[in-house]
Protein backbone atom coordinates (compact mmCIF):
# COMPACT_ATOMS: atom_id res chain seq x y z
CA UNK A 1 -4.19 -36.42 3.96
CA UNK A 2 -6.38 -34.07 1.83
CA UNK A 3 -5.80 -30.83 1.47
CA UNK A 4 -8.13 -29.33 -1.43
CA UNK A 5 -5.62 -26.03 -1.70
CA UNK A 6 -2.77 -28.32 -3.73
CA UNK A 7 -5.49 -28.88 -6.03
CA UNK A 8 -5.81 -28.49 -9.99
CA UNK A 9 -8.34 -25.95 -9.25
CA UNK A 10 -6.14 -23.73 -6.88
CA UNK A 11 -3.01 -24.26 -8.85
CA UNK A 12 -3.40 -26.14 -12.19
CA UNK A 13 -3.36 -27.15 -15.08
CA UNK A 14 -0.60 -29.19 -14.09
CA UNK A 15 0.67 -32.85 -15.12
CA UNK A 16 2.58 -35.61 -13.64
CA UNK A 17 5.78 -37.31 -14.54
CA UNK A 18 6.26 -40.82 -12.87
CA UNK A 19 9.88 -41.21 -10.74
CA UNK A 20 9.28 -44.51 -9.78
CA UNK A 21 11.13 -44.85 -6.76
CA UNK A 22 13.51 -41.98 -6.20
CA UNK A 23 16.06 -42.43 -4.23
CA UNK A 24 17.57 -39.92 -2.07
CA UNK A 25 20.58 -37.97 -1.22
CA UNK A 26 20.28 -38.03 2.26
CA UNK A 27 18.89 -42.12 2.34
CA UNK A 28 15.71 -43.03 2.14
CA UNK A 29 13.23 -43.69 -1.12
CA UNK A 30 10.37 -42.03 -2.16
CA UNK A 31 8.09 -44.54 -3.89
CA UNK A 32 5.85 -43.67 -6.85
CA UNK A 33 7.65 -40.26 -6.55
CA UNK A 34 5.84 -37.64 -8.94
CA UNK A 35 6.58 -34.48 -10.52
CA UNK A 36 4.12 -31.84 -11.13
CA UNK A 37 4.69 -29.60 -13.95
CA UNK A 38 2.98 -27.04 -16.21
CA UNK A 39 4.10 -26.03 -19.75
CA UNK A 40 4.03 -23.24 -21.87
CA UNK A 41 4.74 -22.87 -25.80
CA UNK A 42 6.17 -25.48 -28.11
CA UNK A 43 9.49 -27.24 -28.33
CA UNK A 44 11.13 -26.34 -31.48
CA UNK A 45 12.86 -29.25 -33.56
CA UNK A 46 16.11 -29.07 -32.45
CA UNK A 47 15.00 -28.46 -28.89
CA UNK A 48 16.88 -25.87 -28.08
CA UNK A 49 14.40 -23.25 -26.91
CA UNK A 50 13.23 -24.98 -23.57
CA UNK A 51 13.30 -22.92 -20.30
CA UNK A 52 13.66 -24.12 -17.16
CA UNK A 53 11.85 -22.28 -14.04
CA UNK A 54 11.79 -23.37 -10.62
CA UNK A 55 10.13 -22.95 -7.32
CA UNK A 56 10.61 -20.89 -4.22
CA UNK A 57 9.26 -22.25 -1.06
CA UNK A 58 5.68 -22.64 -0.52
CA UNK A 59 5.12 -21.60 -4.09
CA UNK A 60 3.76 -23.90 -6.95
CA UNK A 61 4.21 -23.08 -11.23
CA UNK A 62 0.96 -21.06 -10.70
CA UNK A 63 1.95 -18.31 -9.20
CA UNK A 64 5.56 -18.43 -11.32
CA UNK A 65 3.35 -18.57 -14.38
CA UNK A 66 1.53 -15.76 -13.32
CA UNK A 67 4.27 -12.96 -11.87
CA UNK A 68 7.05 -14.21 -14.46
CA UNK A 69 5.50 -16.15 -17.85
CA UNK A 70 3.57 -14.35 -20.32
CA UNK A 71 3.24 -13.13 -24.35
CA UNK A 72 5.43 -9.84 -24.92
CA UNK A 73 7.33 -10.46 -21.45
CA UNK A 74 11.04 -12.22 -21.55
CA UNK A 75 9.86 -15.61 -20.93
CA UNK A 76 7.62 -15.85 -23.59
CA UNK A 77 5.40 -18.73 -24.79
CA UNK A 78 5.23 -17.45 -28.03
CA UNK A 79 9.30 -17.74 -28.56
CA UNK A 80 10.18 -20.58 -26.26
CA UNK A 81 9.18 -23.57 -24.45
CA UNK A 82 8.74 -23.09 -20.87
CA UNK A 83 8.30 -25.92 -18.27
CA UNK A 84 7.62 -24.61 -14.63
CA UNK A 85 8.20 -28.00 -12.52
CA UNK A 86 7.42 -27.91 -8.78
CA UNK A 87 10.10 -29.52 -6.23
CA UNK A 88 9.14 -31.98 -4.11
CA UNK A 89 7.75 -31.36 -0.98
CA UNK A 90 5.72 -28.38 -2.34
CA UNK A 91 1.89 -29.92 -2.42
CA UNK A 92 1.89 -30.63 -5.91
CA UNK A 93 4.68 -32.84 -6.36
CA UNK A 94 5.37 -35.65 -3.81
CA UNK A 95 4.83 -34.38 -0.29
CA UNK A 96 4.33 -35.37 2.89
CA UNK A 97 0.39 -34.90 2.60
CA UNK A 98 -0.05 -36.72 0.08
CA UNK A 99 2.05 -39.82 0.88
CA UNK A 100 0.49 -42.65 1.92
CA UNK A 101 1.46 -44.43 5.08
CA UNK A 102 3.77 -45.58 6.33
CA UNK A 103 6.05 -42.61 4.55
CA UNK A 104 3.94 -39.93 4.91
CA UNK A 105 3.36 -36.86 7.04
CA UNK A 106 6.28 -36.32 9.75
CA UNK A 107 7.69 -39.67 8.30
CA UNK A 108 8.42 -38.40 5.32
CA UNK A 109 12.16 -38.39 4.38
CA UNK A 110 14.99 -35.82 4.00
CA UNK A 111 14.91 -34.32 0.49
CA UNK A 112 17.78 -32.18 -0.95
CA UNK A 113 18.41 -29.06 -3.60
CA UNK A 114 19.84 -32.32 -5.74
CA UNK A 115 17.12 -34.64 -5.15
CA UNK A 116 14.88 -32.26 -7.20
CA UNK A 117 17.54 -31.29 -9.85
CA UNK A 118 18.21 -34.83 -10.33
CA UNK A 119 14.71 -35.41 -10.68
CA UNK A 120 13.77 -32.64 -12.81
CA UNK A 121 17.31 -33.38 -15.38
CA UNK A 122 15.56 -37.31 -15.63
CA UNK A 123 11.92 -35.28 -16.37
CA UNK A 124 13.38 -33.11 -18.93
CA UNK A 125 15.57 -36.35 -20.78
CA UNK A 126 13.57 -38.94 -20.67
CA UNK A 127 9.62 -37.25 -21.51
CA UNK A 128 11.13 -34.39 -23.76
CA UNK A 129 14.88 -35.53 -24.85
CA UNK A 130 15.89 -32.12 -23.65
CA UNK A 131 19.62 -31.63 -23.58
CA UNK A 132 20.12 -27.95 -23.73
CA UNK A 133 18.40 -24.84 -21.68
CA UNK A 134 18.16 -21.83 -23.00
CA UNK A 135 17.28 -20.57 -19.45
CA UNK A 136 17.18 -21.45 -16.17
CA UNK A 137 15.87 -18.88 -13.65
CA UNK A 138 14.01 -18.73 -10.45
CA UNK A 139 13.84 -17.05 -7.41
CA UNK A 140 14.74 -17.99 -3.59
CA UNK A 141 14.64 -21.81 -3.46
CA UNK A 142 13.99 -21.56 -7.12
CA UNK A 143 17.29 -19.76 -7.44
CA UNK A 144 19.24 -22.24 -5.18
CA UNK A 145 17.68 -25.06 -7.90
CA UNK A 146 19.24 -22.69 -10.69
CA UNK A 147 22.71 -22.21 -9.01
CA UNK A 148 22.63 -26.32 -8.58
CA UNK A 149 21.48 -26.74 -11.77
CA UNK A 150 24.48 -24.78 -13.23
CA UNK A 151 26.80 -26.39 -11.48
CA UNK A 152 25.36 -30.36 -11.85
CA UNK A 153 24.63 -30.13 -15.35
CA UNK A 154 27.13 -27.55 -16.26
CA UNK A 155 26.73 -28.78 -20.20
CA UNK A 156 23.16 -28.96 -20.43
CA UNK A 157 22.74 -24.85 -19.04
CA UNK A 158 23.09 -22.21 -21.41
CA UNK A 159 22.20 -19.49 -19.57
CA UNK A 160 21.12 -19.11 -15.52
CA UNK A 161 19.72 -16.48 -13.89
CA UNK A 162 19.02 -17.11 -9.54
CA UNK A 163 17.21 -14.52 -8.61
CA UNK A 164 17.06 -13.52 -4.54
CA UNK A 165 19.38 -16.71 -3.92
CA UNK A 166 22.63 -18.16 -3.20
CA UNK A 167 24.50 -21.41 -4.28
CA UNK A 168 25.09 -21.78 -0.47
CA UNK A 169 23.21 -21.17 2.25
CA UNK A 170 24.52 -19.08 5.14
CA UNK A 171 24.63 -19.38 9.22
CA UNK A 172 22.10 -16.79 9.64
CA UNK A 173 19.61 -17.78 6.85
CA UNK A 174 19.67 -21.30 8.41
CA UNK A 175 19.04 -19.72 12.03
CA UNK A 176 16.44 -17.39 10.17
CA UNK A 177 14.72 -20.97 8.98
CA UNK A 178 15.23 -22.52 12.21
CA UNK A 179 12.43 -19.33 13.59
CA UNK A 180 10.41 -19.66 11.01
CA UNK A 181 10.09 -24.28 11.69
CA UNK A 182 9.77 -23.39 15.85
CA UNK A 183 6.93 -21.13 15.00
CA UNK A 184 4.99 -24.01 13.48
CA UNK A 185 6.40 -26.76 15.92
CA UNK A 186 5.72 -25.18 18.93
CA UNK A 187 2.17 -25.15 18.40
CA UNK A 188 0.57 -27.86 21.05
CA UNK A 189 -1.67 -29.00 17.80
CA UNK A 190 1.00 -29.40 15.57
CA UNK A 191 1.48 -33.24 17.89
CA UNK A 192 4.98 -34.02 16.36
CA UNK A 193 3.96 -34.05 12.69
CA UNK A 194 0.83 -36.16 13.34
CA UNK A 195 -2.07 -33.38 13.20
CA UNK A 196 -5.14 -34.99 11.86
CA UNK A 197 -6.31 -31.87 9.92
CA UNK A 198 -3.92 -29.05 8.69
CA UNK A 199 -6.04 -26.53 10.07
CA UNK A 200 -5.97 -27.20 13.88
CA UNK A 201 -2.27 -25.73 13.31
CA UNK A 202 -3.13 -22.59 12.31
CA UNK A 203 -1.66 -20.66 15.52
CA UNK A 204 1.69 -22.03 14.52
CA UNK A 205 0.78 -21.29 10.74
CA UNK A 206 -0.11 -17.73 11.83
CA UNK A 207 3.49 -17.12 14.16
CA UNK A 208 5.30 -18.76 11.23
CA UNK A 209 3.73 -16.06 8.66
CA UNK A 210 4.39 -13.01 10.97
CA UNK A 211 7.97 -13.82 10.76
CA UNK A 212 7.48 -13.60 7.09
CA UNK A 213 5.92 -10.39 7.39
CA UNK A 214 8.99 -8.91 9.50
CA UNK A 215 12.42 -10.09 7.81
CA UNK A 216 10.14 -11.21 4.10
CA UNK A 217 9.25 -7.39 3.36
CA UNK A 218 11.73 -4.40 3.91
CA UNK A 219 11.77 -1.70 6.70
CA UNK A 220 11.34 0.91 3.47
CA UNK A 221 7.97 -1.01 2.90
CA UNK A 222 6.58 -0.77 6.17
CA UNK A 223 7.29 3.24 6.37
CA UNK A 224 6.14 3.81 3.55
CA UNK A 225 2.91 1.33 4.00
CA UNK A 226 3.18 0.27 0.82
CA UNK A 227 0.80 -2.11 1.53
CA UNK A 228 -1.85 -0.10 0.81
CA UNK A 229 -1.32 -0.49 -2.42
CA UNK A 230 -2.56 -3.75 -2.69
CA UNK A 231 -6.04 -2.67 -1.06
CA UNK A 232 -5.04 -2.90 2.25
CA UNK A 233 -6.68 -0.85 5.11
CA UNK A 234 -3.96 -0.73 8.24
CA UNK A 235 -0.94 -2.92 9.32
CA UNK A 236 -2.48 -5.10 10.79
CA UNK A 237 -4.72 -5.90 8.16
CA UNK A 238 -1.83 -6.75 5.45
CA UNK A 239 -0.56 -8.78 7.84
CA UNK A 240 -3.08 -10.76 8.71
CA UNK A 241 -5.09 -10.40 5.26
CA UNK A 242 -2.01 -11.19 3.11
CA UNK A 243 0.70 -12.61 4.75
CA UNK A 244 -1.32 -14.85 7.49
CA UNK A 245 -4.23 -15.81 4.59
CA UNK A 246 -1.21 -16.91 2.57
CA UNK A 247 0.43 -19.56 4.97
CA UNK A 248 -3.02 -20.85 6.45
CA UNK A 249 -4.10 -22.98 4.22
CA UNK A 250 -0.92 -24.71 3.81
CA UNK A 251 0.20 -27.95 4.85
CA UNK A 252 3.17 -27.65 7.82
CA UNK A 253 5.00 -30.78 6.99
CA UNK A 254 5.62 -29.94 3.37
CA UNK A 255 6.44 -26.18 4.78
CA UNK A 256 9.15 -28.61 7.53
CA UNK A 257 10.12 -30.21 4.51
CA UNK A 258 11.38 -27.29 2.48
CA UNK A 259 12.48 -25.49 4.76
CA UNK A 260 15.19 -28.57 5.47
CA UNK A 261 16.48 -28.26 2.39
CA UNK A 262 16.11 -24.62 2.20
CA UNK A 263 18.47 -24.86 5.22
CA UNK A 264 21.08 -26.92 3.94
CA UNK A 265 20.67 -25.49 0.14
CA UNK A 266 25.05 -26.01 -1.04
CA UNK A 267 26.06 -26.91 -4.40
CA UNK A 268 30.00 -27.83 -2.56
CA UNK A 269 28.26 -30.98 -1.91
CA UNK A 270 29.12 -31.92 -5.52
CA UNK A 271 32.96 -31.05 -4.65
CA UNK A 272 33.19 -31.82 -1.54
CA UNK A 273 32.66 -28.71 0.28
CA UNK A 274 35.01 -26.55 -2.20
CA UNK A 275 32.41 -23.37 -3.51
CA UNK A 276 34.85 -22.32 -5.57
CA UNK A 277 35.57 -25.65 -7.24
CA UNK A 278 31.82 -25.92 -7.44
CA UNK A 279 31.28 -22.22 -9.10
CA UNK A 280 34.43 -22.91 -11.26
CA UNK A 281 32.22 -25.72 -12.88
CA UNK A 282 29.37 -23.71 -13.80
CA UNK A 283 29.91 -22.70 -17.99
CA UNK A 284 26.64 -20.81 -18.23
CA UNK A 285 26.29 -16.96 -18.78
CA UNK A 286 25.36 -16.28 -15.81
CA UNK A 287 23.13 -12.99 -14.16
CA UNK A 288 23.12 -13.13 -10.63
CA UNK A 289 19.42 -11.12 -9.58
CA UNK A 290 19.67 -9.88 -5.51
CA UNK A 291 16.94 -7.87 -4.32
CA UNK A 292 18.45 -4.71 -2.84
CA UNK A 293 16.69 -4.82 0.38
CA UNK A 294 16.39 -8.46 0.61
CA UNK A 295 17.07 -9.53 4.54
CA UNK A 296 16.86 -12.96 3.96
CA UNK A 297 19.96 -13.32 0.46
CA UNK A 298 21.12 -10.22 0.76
CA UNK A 299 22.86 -8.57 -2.36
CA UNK A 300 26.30 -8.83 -0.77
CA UNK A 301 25.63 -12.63 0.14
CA UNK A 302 25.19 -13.11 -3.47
CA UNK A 303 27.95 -11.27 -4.91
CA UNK A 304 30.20 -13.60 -2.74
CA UNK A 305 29.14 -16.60 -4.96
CA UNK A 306 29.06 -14.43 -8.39
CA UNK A 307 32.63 -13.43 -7.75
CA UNK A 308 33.74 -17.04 -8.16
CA UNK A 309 31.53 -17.10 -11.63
CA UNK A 310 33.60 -16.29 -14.51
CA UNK A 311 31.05 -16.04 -17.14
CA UNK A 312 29.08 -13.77 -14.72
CA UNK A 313 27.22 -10.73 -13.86
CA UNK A 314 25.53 -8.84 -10.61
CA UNK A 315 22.43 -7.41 -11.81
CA UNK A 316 20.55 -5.97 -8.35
CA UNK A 317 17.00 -5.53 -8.85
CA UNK A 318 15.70 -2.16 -7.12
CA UNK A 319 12.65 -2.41 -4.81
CA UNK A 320 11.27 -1.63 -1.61
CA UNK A 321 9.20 -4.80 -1.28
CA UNK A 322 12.23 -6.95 0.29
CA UNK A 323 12.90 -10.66 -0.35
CA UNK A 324 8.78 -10.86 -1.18
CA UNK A 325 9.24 -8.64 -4.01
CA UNK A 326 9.76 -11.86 -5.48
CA UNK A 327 5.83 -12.27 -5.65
CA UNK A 328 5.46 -9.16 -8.38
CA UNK A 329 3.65 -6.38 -6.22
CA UNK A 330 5.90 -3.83 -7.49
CA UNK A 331 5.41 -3.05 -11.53
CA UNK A 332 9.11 -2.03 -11.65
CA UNK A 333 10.26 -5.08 -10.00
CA UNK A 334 8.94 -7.14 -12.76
CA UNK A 335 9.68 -4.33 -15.68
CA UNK A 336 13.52 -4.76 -14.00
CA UNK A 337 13.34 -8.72 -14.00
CA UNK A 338 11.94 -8.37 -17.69
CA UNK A 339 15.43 -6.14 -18.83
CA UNK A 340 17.37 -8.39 -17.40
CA UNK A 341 16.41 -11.62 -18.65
CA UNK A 342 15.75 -10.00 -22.29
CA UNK A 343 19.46 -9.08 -22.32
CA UNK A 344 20.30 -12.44 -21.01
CA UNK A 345 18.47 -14.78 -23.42
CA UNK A 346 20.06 -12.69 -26.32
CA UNK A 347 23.40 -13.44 -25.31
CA UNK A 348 24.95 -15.87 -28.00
CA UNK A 349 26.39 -18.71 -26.23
C-alpha cells in the first residue's frame, strides 16, 4: 500500500540494509526484511567512534537527526559516526504498508524490542564490522531499544543513555497503549486492518492523537499554553494543527504494530523474567534521562530500573512539555539533553 509520507522526500536520505528473512521472536518471518538507516560523520579506523540512536514510536531518523544530531551539539558528526536506524514497523523499515501480500497490512506479524536490536547488532557487524558503541541513546521506544541494547550486547555498549524510557514496561503504560490502539480500531473504516486507503481512518487517527495531546504533554503546558509558542492561535488549534496533523498522515497498522511492542517492551525476557538479573548484565556507563513531568515513563518508573544499574546515574531532564518534550520544542530541553550526553561521552570507559 502506498503511502507517499514514508518517503525519501518526507524523511530521507535514508538507505537500506537487506535482512533476508528475519525471523522473529514471537514466530513468524519477515521476508526480504529491510532496515532503513541514515548516517552521519565518518568511522574512524579502529571503529570505535560509532553512535547508535534509535527510534521512538511513529518517529523516523529524520526527525532524530534534526532535534538531537548536529555540528557543535553532543552528538556530533564532526567527532563521531552516527547511524540513526529506524525499527521495524515504523514506515521506513519493513512495515505493514509496505509488505506485500500475503504478509502485509493487519497480517503482518508480531515484532519485538529484540527483533529490532537483533537486527540492528547484524546491520552494524556485518555492513560496518562495528563491535564497540561509543553511545547508544534514544528516547521512548528509542530508549527501551537502548536499555535492550545494554543488556543483549552488554560487551559491544560503552556507554547508554534511554531517555523518557524504561527497560520494562509497566501495567498502566500498557493500559495507556491499549487507549491509544481502541482509538484507531474502533473506527468503522479502520475494517479489521484491511482499509484500502490510510486516509478513510482518519477519525480513529484523530481520537488516537487527542489522547496524545492529553497524557503526551503536561498539565504545566496546557496552563501555561505554551503552545503558543510554536505559532499557535487557541487550544484547539495546537491540537488539531499539531498533534492531529501529526498522526494523520500515518499509516494505523504500523502505528498497531509499535504500539505491540511498545506494550510488551522487557529486557527480563533475556533472563527469564528476572529485571534485576537482566540490569545486573548491563556493563555500560549508564545515564538514565526521565522527563520530570512525563505521564507516560515517569521519573520514578525509571529510577526503579536505574537502581538495579551499578555503573549508573539518574539525570532528570527539566521541562514543562511532558513525555513530547522529547520532540525539542523547549530550547532548554535540548541545552539539558546536550550537558548530559557531553559529560557522558567523556567518561573513560
Amino acid at each position: 500500500m502506498i503511502n507517499e509520507y514514508y518517503s525519501q522526500e518526507n524523511h530521507g536520505p535514508f538507505e537500506l540494509f537487506d535482512l533476508g528473512d528475519f525471523q522473529l521472536e514471537s514466530g513468524g518471518t519477515i521476508r526480504n526484511c529491510q532496515l532503513a538507516y541514515s548516517t552521519f560523520g565518518e568511522l574512524n579506523a579502529n571503529k570505535d567512534n560509532a553512535i547508535l540512536m534509535t527510534t521512538w514510536y511513529s518517529g523516523t531518523s529524520k526527525i532524530m537527526e534534526q532535534v538531537y544530531v548536529g555540528q557543535g551539539r553532543a552528538i556530533d558528526p564532526d567527532k563521531y559516526f552516527v547511524i540513526i536506524i529506524n525499527q521495524i514497523g515504523n514506515g521506513l523499515s519493513t512495515s505493514p504498508h509496505n509488505t506485500p501480500p500475503p504478509l502485509g497490512s493487519a497480517a503482518f506479524p508480531h515484532v519485538r524490542i529484540g527483533d529490532d536490536v537483533r537486527a540492528q547488532h547484524r546491520l552494524l557487524t556485518e555492513k560496518y564490522g562495528i563491535d564497540s558503541l561509543a553511545l547508544v541513546v534514544g528516547g521512548s521506544m528509542g530508549a527501551q531499544q537502548t536499555w535492550e541494547w545494554a543488556v543483549r550486547y552488554p560487551d559491544m555498549v560503552k556507554r547508554a543513555a534511554p531517555i523518557a524510557g524504561t527497560a520494562k514496561n509497566t501495567p498502566h503504560d500498557f493500559l495507556f497503549t491499549k487507549t491509544l490502539n481502541e482509538a484507531i480500531t474502533s473506527d468503522p473504516a479502520w475494517h479489521n486492518g484491511w482499509y484500502s486507503d490510510s486516509n478513510n481512518v482518519h477519525c480513529g487517527l484523530r481520537r488516537h492523537a487527542d489522547l496524545w495531546s492529553v497524557m503526551g504533554y503536561s498539565t504545566e503546558m496546557f496552563k501555561k499554553e505554551l503552545w503558543r509558542e510554536l505559532g499557535f492561535s487557541s487550544l484547539e488549534d495546537f491540537y488539531v494543527g499539531f498533534t492531529q496533523g501529526y498522526f494523520l498522515p500515518m499509516d494505523p497498522n504500523n502505528l498497531l504494530c509499535l504500539a505491540w511492542k511498545w506494550q510488551r517492551g522487557d529486557v527480563s525476557r533475556i533472563t527469564g523474567g528476572n529485571l534485576e538479573d537482566a540490569l545486573g548484565r548491563i556493563k555500560a556507563k549508564m545515564f538514565v534521562m526521565p522527563i520530570s513531568t512525563d505521564m507516560f515513563f515517569p521519573p520514578r518508573d525509571c529510577e526503579d530500573h536505574q537502581k538495579m544499574v551499578t555503573n549508573s546515574e539518574l539525570r532528570v531532564i527539566d521541562t514543562d512539555w511532558g513525555h513530547l518534550g522529547l520532540f525539542g520544542m523547549d530550547p532548554n530541553y535540548t541545552e539539558q539533553v546536550d550537558n548530559h550526553l557531553n559529560e557522558l561521552l567523556a567518561i573513560p570507559v
